[in-house]
C-alpha atoms as a PDB file:
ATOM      1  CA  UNK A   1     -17.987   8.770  37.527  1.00  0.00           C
ATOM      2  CA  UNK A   2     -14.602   8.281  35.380  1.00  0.00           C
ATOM      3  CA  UNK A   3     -15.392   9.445  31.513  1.00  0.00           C
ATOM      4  CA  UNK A   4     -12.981   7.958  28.981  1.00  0.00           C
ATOM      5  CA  UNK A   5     -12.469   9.466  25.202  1.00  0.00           C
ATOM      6  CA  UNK A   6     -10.158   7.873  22.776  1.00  0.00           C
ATOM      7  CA  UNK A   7      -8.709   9.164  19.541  1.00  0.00           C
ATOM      8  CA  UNK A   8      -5.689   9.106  17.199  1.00  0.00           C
ATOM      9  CA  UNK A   9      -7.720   5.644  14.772  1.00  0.00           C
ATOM     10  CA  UNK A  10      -7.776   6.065  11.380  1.00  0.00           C
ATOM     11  CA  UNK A  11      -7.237   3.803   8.023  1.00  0.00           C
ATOM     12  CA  UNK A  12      -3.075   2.701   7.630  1.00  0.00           C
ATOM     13  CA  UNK A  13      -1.449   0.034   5.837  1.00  0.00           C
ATOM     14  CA  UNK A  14       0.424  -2.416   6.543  1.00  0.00           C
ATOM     15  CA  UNK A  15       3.438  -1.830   8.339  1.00  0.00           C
ATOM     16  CA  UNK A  16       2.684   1.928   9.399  1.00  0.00           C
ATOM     17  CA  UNK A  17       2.246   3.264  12.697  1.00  0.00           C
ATOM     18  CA  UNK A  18      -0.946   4.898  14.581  1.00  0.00           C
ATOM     19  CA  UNK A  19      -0.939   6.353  18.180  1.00  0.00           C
ATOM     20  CA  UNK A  20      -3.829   6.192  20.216  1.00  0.00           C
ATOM     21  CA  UNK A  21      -4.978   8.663  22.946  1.00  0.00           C
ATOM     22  CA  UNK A  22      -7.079   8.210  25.805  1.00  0.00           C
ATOM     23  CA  UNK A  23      -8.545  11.007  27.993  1.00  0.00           C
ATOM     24  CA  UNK A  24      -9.858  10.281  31.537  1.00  0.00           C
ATOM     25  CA  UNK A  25     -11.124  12.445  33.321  1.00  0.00           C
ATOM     26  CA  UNK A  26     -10.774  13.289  37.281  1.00  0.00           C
ATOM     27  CA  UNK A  27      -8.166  14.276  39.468  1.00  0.00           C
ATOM     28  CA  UNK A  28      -7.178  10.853  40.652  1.00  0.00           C
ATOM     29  CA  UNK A  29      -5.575   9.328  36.969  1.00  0.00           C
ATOM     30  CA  UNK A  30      -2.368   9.197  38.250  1.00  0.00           C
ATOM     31  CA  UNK A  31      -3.798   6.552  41.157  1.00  0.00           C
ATOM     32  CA  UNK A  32      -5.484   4.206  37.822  1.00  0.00           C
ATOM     33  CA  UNK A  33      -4.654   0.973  36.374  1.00  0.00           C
ATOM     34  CA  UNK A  34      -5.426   1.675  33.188  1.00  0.00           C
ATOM     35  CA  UNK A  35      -5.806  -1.137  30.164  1.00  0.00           C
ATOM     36  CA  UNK A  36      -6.127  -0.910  26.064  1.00  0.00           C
ATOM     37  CA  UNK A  37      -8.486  -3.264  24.931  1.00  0.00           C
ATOM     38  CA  UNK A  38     -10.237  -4.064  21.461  1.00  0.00           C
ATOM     39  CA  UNK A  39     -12.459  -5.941  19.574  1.00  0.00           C
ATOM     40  CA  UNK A  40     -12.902  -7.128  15.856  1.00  0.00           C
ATOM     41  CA  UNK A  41     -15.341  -7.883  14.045  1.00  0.00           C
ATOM     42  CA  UNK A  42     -17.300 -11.255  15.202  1.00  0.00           C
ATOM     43  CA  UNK A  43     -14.491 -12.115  17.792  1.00  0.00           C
ATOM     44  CA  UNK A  44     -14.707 -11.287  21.796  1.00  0.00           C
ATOM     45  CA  UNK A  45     -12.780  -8.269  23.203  1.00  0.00           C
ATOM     46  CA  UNK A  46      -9.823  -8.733  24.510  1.00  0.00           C
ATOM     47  CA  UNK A  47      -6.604  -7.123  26.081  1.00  0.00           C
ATOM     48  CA  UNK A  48      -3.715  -5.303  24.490  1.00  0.00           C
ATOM     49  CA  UNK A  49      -1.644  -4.065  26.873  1.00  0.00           C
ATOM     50  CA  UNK A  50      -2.031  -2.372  30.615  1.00  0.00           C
ATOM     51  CA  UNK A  51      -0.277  -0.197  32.454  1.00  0.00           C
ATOM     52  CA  UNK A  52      -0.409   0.523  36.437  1.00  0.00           C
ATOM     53  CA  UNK A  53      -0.459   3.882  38.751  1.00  0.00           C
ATOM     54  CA  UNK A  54       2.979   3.445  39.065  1.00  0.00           C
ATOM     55  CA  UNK A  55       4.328   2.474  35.035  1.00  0.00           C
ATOM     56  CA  UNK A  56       4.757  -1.120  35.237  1.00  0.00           C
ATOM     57  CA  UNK A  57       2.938  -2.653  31.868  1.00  0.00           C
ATOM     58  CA  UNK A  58       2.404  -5.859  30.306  1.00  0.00           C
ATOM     59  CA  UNK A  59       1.467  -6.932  26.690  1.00  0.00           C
ATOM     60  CA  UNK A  60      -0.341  -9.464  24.876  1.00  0.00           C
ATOM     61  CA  UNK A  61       1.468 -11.722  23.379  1.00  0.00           C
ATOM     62  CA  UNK A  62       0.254 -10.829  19.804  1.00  0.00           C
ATOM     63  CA  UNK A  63       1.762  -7.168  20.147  1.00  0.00           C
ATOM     64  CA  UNK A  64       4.315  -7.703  22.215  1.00  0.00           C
ATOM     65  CA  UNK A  65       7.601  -5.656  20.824  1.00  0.00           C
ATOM     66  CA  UNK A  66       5.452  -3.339  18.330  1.00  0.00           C
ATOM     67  CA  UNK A  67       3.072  -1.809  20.714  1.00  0.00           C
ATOM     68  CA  UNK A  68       3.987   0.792  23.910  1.00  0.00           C
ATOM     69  CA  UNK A  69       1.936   1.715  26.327  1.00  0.00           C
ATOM     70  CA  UNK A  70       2.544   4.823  27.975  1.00  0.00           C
ATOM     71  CA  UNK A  71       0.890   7.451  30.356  1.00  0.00           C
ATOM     72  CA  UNK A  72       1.667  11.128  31.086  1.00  0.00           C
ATOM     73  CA  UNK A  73      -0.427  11.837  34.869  1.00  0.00           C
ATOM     74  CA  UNK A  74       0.094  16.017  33.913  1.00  0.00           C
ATOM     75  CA  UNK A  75      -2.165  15.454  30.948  1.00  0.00           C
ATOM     76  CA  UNK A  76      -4.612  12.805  32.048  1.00  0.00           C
ATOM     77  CA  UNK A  77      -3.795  10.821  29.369  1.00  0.00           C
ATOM     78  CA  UNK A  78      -2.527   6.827  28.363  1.00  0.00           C
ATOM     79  CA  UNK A  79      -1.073   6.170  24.935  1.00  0.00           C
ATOM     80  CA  UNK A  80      -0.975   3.008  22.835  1.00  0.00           C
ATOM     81  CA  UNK A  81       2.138   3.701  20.158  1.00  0.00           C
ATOM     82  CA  UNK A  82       1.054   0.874  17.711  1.00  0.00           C
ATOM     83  CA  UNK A  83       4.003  -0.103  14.766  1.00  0.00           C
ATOM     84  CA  UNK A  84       4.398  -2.054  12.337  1.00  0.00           C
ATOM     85  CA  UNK A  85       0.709  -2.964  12.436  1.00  0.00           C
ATOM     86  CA  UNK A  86      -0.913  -6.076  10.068  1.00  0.00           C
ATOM     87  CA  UNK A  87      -4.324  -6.322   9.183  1.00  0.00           C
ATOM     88  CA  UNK A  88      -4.980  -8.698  12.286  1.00  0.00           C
ATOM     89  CA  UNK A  89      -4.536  -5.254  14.857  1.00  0.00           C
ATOM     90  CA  UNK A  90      -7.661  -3.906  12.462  1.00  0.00           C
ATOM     91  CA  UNK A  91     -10.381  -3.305  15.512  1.00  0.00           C
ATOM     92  CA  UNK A  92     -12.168  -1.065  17.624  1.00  0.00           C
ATOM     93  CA  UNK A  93      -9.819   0.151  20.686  1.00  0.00           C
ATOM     94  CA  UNK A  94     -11.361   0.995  23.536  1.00  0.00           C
ATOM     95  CA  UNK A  95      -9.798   2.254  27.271  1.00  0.00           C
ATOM     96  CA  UNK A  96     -10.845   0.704  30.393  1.00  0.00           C
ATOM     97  CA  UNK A  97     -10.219   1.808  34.009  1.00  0.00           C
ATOM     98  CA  UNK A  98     -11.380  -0.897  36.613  1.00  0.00           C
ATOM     99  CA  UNK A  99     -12.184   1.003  39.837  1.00  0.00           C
ATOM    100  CA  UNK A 100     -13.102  -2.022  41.355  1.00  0.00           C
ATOM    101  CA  UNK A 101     -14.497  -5.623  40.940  1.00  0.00           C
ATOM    102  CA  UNK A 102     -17.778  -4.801  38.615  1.00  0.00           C
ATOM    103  CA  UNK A 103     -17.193  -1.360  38.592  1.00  0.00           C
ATOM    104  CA  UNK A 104     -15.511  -0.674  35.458  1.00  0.00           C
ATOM    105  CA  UNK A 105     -15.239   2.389  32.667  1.00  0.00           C
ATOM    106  CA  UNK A 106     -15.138   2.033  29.072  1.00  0.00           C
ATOM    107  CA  UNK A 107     -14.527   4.998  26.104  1.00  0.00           C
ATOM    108  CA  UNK A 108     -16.727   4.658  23.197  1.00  0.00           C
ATOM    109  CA  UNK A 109     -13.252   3.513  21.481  1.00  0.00           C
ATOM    110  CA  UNK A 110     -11.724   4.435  18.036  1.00  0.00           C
ATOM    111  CA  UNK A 111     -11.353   2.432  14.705  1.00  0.00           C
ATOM    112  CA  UNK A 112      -8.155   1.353  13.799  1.00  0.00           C
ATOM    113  CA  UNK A 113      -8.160  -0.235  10.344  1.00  0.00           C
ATOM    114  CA  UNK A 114      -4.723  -1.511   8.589  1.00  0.00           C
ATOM    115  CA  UNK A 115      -5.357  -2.235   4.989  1.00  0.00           C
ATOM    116  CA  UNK A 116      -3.828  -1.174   1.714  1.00  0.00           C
END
C-alpha cells in the first residue's frame, strides 16, 4: 500500500506564491508517475500538472507557466511551486499515484486558499 501526505497550503493573496509537498511512501517512488490534482468547491476534481519516473511533466492549461512540478527520488517527495496564484487556484490539492488501471492512491490533500 502507497500512503500519500501533502502539506505546504495555507491562506495567500493574490499574486503570492505557495509550495506544496507531497510525501509517498515506499522504496519504489522513483519508479511513480505521480500527478497534482484538486478540487473546489461544487466543481469535479481535476488535474494540475503530472510528472513521470523519469521527469517529463505536463500542465493544465489553466496553470501552465506559473506552476512547476518537480520531484526529488532521495527524499520521496513531488513538489507543486504555485506563483502568481488568483483566487480561481483556491482548492483542495491532493497527490495521486496510479499503480495501475483502478488501483490508485490519494493524500488527504491540503487547502490552498488565495484571497485578500
Amino acid at each position: 500500500q502507497v500512503q500519500l501526505v501533502e502539506s505546504g497550503g495555507g491562506l495567500v493573496q493574490p499574486g503570492g506564491s505557495l509550495r506544496l509537498s507531497c510525501v509517498v511512501s515506499g522504496k519504489s517512488f522513483s519508479r511513480y508517475d505521480i500527478g497534482w490534482y484538486r478540487q473546489a468547491p461544487g466543481l469535479s476534481r481535476e488535474a494540475v500538472a503530472a510528472i513521470t519516473s523519469g521527469g517529463s511533466t505536463n500542465y493544465a492549461d489553466s496553470v501552465k507557466g506559473r506552476v512547476t512540478i518537480s520531484r526529488d527520488n532521495a527524499k520521496n517527495t513531488v513538489y507543486l511551486q504555485m506563483n502568481s496564484l488568483k483566487p480561481e487556484d483556491t482548492a483542495v490539492y491532493y497527490c495521486n499515484v496510479q499503480l495501475a488501471p483502478g488501483l490508485g492512491y490519494w493524500g488527504r490533500g491540503t487547502q490552498v486558499t488565495v484571497s485578500s
